[in-house]
C-alpha atoms as a PDB file:
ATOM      1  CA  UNK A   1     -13.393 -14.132  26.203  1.00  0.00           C
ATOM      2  CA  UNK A   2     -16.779 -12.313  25.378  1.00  0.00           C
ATOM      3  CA  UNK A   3     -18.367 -10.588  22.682  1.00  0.00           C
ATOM      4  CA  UNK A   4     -17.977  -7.510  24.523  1.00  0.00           C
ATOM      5  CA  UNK A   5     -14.164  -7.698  24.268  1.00  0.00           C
ATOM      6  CA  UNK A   6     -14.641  -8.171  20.550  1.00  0.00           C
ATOM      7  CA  UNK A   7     -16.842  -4.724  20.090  1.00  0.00           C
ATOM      8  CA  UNK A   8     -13.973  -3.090  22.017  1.00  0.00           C
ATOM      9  CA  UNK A   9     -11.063  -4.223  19.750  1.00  0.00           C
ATOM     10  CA  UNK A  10     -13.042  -4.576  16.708  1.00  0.00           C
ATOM     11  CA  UNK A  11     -13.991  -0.727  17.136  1.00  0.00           C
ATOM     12  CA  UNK A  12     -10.920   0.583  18.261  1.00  0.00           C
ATOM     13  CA  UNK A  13      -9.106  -1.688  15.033  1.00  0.00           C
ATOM     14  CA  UNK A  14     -12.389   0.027  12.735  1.00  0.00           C
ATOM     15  CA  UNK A  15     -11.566   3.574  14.527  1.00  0.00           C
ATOM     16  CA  UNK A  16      -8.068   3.097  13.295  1.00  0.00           C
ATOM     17  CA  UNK A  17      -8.468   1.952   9.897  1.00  0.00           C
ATOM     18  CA  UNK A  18     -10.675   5.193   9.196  1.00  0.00           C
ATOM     19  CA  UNK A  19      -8.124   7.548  10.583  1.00  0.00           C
ATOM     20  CA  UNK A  20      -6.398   8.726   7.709  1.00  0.00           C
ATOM     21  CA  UNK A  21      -2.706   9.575   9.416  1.00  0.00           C
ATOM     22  CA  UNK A  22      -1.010  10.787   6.633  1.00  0.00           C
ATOM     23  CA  UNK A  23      -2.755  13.629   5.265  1.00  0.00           C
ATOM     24  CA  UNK A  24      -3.662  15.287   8.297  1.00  0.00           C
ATOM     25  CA  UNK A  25      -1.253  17.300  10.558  1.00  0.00           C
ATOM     26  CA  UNK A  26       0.909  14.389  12.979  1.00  0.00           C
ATOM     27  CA  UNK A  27       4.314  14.073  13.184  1.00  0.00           C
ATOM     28  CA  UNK A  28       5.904  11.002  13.309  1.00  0.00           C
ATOM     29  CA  UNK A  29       5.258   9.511  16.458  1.00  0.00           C
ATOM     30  CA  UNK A  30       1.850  10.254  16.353  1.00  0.00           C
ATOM     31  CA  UNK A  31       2.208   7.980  13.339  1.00  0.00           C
ATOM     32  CA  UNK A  32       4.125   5.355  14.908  1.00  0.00           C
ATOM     33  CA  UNK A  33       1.671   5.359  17.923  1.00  0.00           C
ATOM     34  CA  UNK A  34      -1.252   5.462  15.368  1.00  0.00           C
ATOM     35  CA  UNK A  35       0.839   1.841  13.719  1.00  0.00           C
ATOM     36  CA  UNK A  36       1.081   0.487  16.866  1.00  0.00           C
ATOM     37  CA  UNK A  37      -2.582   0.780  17.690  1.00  0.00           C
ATOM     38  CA  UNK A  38      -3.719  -0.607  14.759  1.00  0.00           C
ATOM     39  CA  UNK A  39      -1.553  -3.555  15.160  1.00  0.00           C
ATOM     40  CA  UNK A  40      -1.652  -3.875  18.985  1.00  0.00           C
ATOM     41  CA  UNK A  41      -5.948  -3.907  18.309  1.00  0.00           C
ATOM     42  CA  UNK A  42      -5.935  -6.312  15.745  1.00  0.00           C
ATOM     43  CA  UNK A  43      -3.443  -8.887  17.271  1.00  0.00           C
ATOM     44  CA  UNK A  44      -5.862  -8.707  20.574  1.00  0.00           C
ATOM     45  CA  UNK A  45      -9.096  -8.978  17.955  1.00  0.00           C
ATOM     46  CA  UNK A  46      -7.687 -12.350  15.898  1.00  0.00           C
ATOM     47  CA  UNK A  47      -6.556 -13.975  19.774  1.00  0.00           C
ATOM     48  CA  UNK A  48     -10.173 -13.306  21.278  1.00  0.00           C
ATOM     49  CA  UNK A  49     -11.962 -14.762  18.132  1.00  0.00           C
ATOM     50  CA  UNK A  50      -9.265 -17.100  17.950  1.00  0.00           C
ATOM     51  CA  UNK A  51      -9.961 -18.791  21.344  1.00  0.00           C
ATOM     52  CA  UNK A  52     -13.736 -18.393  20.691  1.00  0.00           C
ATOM     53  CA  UNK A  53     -15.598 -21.471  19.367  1.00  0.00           C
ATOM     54  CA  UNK A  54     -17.282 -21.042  16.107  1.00  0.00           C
ATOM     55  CA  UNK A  55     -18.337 -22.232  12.500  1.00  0.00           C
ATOM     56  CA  UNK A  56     -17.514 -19.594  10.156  1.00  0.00           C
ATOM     57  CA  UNK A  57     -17.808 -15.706  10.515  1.00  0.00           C
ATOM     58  CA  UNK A  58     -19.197 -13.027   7.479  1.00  0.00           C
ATOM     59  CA  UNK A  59     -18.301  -9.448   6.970  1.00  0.00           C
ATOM     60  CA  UNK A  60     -19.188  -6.882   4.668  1.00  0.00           C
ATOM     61  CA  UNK A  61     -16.267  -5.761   1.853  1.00  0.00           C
ATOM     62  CA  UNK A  62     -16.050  -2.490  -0.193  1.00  0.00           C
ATOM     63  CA  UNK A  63     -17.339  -4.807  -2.826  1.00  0.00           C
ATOM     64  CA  UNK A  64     -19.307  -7.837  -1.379  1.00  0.00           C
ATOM     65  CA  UNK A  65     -18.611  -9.812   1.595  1.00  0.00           C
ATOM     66  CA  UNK A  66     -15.670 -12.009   3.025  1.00  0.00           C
ATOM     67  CA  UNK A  67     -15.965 -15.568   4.722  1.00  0.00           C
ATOM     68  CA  UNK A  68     -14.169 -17.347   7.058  1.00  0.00           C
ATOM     69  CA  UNK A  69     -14.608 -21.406   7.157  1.00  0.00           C
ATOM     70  CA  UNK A  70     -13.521 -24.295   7.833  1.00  0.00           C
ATOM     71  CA  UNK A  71     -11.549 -26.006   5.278  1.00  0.00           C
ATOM     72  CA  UNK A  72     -13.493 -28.477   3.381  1.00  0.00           C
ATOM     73  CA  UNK A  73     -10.196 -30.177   2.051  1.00  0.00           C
ATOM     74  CA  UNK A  74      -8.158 -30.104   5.641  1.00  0.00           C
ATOM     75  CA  UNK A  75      -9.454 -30.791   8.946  1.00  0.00           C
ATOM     76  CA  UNK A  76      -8.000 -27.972  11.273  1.00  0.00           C
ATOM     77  CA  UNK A  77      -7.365 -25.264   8.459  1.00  0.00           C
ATOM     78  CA  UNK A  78      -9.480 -22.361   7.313  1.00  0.00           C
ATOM     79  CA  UNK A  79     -10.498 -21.127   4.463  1.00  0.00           C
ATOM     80  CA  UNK A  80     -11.079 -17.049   3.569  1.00  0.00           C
ATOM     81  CA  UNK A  81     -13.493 -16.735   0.702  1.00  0.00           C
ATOM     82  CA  UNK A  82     -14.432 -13.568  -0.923  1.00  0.00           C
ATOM     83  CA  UNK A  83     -17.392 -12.866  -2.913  1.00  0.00           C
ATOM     84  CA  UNK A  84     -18.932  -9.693  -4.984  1.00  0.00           C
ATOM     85  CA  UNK A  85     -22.524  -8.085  -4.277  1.00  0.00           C
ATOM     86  CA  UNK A  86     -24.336 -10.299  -6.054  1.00  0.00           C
ATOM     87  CA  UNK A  87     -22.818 -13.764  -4.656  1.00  0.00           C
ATOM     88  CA  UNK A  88     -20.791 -15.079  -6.931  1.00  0.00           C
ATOM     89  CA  UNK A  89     -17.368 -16.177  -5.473  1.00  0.00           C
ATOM     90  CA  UNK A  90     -14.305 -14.086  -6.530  1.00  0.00           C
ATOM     91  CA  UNK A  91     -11.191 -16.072  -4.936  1.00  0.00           C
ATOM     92  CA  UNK A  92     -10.208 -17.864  -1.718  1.00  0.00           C
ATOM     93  CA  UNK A  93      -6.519 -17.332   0.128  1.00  0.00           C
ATOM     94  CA  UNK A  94      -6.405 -21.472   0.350  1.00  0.00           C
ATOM     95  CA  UNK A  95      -6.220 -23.196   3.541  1.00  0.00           C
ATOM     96  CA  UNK A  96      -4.347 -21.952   6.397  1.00  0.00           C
ATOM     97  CA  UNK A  97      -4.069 -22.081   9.879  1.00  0.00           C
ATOM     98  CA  UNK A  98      -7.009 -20.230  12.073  1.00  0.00           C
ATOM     99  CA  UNK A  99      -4.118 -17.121  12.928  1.00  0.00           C
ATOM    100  CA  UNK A 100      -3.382 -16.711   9.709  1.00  0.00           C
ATOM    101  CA  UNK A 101      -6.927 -16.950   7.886  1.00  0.00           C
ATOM    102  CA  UNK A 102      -8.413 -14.421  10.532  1.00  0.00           C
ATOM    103  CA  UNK A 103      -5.409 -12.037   9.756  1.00  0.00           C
ATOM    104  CA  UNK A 104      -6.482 -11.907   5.789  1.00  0.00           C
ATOM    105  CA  UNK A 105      -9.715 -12.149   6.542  1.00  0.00           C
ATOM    106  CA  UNK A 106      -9.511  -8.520   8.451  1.00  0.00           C
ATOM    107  CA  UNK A 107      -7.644  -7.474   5.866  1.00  0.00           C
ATOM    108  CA  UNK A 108     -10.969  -7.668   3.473  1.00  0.00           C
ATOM    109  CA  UNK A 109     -13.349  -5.859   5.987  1.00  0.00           C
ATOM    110  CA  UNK A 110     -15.099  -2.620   4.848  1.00  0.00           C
ATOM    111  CA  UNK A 111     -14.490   0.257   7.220  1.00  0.00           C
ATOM    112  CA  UNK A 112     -17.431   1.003   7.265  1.00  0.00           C
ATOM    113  CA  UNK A 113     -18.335  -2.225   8.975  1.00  0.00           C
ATOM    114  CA  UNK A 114     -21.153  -2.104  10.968  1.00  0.00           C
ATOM    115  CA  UNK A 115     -19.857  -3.810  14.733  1.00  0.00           C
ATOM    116  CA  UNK A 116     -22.957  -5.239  16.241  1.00  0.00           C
ATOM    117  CA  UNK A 117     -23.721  -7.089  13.525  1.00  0.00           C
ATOM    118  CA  UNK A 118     -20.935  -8.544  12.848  1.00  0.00           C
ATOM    119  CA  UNK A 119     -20.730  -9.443  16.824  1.00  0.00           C
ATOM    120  CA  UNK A 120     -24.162 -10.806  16.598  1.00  0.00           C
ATOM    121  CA  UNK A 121     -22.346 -14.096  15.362  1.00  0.00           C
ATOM    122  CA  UNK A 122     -20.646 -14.674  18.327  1.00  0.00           C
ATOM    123  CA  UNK A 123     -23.835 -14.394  21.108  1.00  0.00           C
END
């Protein structure tokens, strides 16, 4: 898997995220196409950075950043860690399996997310 495959799905996933379904003019299976997207893009996203070796990834938040590590307490588990804009550590989701931790940790993104940087940790 490449980087290149993770600008694709993390755009298209970003794309999604910023198109705002409901108050615009679709009917309902443009909605349920829209769903399926999002989900279809993200599932692909978490399974290419999934099979990807790596330390620990960092994105930008609406309100500081999120982090993605290795658990410190369990060999084989991650750890999503969110902080505000000046540092200081607001919570973690505990330790999970590497699935599961990348599928909060997308959750905490900022849509405004800015792609190659966030690739830039994988090259």
């Amino acid at each position: 898997m490449s980087v290149q495959a993770i600008r694709i799905h993390l755009t298209t996933f970003l794309g999604c995220l910023n198109s705002d379904v409901l108050s615009s003019q679709f009917n309902l299976d443009e909605i349920s196409e829209h769903s399926d997207r999002l989900e279809n893009s993200q599932a692909k996203l978490i399974e290419i950075i999934a099979a990807m070796q790596f330390s620990g990834i960092i994105a930008a938040t609406g309100y500081g950043k999120v982090l993605l590590s290795p658990s410190a307490k369990e060999q084989g588990l991650w750890q999503v860690t969110t902080f505000n804009d000046n540092h200081i550590p607001l919570g973690d989701l505990g330790n999970q399996n590497l699935t599961t931790a990348l599928e909060q940790f997308f959750e905490e993104i900022s849509l405004d997310l800015n792609v190659e940087e966030f690739c830039s940790q994988f090259s």
